[in-house]
Protein backbone atom coordinates (compact mmCIF):
# COMPACT_ATOMS: atom_id res chain seq x y z
CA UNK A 1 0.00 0.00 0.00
CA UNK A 2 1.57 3.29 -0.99
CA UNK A 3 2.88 5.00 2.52
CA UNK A 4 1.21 8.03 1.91
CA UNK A 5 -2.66 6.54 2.32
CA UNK A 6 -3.45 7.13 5.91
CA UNK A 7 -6.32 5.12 8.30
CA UNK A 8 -8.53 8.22 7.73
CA UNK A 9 -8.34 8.33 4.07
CA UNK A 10 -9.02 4.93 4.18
CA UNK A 11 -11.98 5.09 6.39
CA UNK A 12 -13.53 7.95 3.95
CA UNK A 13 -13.48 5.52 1.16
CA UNK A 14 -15.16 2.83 3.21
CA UNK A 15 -17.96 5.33 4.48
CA UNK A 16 -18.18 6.13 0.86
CA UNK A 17 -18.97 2.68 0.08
CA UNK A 18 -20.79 1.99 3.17
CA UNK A 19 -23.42 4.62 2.96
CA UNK A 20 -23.67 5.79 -0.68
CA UNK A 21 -21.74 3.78 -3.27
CA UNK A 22 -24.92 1.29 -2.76
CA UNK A 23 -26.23 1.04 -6.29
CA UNK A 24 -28.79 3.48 -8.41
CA UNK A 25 -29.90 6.56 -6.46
CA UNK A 26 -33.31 7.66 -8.75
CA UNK A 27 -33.77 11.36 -8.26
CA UNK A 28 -35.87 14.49 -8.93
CA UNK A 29 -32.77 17.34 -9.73
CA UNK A 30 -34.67 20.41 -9.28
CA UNK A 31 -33.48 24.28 -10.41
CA UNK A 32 -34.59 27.04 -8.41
CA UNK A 33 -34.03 30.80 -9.22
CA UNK A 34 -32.56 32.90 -6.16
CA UNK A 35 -36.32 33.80 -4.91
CA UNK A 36 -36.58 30.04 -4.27
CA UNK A 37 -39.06 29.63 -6.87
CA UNK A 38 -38.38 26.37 -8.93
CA UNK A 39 -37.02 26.81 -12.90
CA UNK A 40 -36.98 23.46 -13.79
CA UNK A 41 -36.67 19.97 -13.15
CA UNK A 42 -35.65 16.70 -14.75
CA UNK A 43 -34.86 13.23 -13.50
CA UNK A 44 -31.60 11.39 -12.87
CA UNK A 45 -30.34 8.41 -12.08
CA UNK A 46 -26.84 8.10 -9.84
CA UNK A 47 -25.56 4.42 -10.36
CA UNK A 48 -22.74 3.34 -8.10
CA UNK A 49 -21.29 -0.20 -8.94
CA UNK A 50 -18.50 -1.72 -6.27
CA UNK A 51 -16.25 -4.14 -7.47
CA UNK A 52 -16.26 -7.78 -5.68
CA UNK A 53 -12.49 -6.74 -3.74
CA UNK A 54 -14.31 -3.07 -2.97
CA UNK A 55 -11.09 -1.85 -4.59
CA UNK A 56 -12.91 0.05 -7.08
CA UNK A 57 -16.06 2.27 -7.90
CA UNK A 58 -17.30 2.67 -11.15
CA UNK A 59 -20.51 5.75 -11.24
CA UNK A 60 -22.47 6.57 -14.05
CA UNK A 61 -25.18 9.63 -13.87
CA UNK A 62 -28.05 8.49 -16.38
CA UNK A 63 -30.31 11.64 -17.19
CA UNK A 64 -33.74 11.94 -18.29
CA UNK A 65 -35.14 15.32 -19.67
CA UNK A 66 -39.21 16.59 -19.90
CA UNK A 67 -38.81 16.35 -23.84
CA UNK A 68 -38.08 12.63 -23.57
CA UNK A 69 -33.95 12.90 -24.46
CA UNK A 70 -31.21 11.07 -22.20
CA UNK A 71 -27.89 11.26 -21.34
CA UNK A 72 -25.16 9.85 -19.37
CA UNK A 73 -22.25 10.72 -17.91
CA UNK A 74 -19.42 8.38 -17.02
CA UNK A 75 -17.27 9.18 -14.09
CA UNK A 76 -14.12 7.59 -12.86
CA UNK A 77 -13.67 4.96 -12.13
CA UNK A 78 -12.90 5.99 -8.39
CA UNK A 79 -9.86 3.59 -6.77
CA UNK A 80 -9.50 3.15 -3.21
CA UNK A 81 -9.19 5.09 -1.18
CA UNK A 82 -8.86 8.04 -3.81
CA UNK A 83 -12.49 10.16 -4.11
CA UNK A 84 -13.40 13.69 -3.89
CA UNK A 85 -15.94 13.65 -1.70
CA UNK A 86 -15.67 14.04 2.12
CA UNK A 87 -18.45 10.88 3.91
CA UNK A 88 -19.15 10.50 7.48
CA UNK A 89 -22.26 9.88 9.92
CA UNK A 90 -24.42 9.08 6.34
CA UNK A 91 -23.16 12.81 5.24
CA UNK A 92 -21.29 13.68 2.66
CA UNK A 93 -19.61 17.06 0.72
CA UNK A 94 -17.50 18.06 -1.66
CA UNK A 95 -16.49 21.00 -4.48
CA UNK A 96 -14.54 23.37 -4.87
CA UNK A 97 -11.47 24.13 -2.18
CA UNK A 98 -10.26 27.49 -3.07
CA UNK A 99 -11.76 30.68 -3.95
CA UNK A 100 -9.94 32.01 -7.41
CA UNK A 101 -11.14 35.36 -9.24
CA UNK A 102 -13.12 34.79 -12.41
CA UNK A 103 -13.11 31.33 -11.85
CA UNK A 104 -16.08 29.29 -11.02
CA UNK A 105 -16.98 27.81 -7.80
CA UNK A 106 -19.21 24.94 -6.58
CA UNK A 107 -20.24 22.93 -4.01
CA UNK A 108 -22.42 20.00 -3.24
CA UNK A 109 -23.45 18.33 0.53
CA UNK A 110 -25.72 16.04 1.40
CA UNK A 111 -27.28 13.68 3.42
CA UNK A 112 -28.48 9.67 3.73
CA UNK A 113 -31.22 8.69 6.09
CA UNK A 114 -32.57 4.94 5.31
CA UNK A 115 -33.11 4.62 2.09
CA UNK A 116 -32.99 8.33 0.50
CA UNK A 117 -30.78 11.08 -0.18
CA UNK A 118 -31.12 14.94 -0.01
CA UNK A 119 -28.28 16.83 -1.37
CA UNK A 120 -27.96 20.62 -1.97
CA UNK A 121 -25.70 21.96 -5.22
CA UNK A 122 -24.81 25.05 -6.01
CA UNK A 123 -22.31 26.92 -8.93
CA UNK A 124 -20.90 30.49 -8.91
CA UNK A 125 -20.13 31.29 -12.31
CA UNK A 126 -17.81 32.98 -13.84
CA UNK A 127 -20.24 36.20 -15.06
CA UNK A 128 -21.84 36.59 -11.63
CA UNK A 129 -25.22 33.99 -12.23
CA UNK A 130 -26.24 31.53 -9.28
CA UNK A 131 -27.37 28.01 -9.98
CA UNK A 132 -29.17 26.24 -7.32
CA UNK A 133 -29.99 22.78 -7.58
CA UNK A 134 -32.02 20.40 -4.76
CA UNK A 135 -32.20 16.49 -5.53
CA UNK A 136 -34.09 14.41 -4.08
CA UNK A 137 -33.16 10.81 -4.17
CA UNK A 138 -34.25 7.20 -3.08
CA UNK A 139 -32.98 3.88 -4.03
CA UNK A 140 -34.73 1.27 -6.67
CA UNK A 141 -37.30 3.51 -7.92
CA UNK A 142 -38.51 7.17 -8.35
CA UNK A 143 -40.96 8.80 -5.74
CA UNK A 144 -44.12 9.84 -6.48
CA UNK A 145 -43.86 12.55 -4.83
CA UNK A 146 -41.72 13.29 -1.36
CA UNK A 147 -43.19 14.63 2.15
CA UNK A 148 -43.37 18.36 2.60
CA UNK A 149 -43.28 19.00 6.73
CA UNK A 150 -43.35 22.56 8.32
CA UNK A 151 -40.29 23.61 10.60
CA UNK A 152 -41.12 25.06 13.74
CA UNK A 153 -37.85 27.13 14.48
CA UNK A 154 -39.29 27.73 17.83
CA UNK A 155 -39.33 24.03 19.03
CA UNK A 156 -36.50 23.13 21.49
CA UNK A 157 -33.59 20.77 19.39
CA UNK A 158 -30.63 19.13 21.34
CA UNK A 159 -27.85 18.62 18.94
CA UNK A 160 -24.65 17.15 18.56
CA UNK A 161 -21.39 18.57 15.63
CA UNK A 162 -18.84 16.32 14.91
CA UNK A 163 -16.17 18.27 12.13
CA UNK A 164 -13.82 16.68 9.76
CA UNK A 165 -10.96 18.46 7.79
CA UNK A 166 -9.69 18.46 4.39
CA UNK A 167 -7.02 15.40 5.57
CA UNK A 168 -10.31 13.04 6.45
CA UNK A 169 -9.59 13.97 10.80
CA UNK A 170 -12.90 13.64 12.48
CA UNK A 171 -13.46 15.02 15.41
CA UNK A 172 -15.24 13.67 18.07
CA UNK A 173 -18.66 14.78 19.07
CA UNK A 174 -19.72 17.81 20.86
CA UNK A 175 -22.77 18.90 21.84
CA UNK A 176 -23.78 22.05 19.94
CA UNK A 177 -26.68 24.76 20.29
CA UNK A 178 -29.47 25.65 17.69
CA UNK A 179 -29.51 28.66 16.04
CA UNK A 180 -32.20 29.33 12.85
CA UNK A 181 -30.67 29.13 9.40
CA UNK A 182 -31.07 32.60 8.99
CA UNK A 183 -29.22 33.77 11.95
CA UNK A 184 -26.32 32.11 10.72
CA UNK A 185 -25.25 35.02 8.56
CA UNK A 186 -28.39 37.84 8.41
CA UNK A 187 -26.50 38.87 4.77
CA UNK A 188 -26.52 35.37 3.21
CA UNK A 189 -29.25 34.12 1.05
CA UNK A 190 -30.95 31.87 2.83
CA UNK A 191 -33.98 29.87 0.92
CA UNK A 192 -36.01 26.66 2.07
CA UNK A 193 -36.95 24.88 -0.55
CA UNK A 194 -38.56 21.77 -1.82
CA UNK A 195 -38.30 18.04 -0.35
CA UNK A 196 -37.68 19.63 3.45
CA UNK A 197 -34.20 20.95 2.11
CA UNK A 198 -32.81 24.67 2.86
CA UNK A 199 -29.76 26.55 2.42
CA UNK A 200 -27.81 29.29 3.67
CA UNK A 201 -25.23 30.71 1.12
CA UNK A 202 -23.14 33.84 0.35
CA UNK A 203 -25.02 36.08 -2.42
CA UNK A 204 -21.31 36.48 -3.92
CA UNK A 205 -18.11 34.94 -3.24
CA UNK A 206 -15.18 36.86 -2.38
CA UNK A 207 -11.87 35.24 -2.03
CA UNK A 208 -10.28 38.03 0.69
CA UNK A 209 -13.29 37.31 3.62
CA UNK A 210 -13.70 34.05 4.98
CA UNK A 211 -17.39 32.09 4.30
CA UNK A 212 -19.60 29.20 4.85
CA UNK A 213 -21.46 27.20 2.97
CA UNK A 214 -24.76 25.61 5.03
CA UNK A 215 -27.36 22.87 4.08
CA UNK A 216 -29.72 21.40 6.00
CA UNK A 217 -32.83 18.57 5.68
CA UNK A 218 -35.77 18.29 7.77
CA UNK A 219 -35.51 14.36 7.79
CA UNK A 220 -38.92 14.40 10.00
CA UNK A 221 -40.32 16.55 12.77
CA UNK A 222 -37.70 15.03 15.22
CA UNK A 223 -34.58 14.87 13.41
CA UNK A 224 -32.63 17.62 11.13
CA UNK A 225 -29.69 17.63 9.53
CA UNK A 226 -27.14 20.79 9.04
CA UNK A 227 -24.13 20.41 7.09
CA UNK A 228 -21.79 23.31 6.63
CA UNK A 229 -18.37 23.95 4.40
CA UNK A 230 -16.21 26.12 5.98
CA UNK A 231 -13.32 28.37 4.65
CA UNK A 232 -10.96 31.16 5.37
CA UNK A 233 -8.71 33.33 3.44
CA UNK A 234 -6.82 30.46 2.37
CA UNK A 235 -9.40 28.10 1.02
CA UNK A 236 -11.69 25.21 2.29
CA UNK A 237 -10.86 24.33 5.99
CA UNK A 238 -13.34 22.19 7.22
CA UNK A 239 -17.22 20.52 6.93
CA UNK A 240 -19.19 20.20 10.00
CA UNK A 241 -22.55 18.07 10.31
CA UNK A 242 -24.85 18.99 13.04
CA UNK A 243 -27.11 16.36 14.13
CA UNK A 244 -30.72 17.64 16.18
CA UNK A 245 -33.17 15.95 17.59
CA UNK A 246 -36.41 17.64 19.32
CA UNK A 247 -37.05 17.24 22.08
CA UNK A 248 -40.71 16.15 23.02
């Protein structure tokens, strides 16, 4: 094994395969514009094959439009332990890790709870536009539809963070306090959208201030999921999950 693979590199690829590299995640991708309301939508189907030693991933994305055409994408194959994405606690992230001028910058995070998958995506580009993109996913088969369920931000949650860094560390877990989405950052845009799934994001990025990147998913009344990307000055330092639980 090459000497520079550590434990925690390795343990990333086997919560990658673990939680998510499970076989064909059928989802809703959904566009929204930056007053939450929803652009467009098509479906798409994330296929994740292991080989029989688990040495190897191979993922295809196979898309299906509202005028009837397809695609698919082929990506990888992913080796072990080698993959972009950051997985722990059925959570996952990835994107971009440094802020460059006139370059574009993305991000996606999301979340696994049984058998489905909320993720939140979205892409700075390069003349100023936002895209913001909500799938909703579940294995074997597409939803009919999925649950909408209000948030009462007044309701008392007990949660727990646990962080992990760039070099796959995970912290252990501490017990953390809630604060609403939109007192995260009163200047971010902050939407919540579709599928129980909300996000708090800068407007613009701007490579001299540090940021933070924040999704969460109402799972059900008793259980939400935050997931923020942190970075400074320098570039991505860190994604935290905070897990909370009401408490009835």
């Amino acid at each position: 094994m090459n000497s520079s693979i550590t434990d925690p590199q390795l343990q990333n690829w086997e919560n990658f395969c673990r939680h998510h590299a499970i076989g064909d995640w059928h989802g809703t991708w959904s566009i929204y514009d930056l007053e939450g309301k929803l652009i467009r939508h098509f479906q798409c189907v994330r296929s994740f094959q292991v080989s029989a030693d688990g040495n190897e991933v191979n993922h295809q994305n196979h898309y299906t439009y509202p005028d009837g055409t397809t695609k698919t994408e082929t990506f990888g194959p992913h080796k072990k332990p080698i993959i972009k994405s950051l997985h722990f606690n059925d959570s996952f992230s990835w994107g971009s890790t440094e802020v460059k001028p006139e370059t574009m910058f993305f991000f996606e995070t999301g979340f696994k709870h049984g058998s489905q998958r909320r993720s939140a995506v979205a892409r700075y580009n390069t003349d100023a536009s936002l895209d913001i993109v909500i799938i909703s996913e579940q294995l074997k088969s597409f939803a009919q539809e999925f649950s909408s369920l209000p948030i009462n931000q007044l309701i008392n949650w007990k949660g727990i963070v646990t962080e992990i860094t760039p070099d796959w560390i995970i912290s252990s877990a501490a017990e953390t306090s809630w604060v609403q989405l939109e007192e995260l950052a009163k200047d971010y845009l902050t939407l919540h959208l579709n599928d129980n799934v909300s996000i708090s994001i800068p407007k613009q990025i701007d490579s001299n201030k540090e940021l933070f990147l924040a999704t969460e998913w109402l799972v059900n009344p008793t259980l939400l999921l935050r997931g923020i990307r942190y970075f400074d000055t320098f570039g991505f330092r860190n994604f935290t999950l905070e897990v909370f639980n009401r408490q009835l």
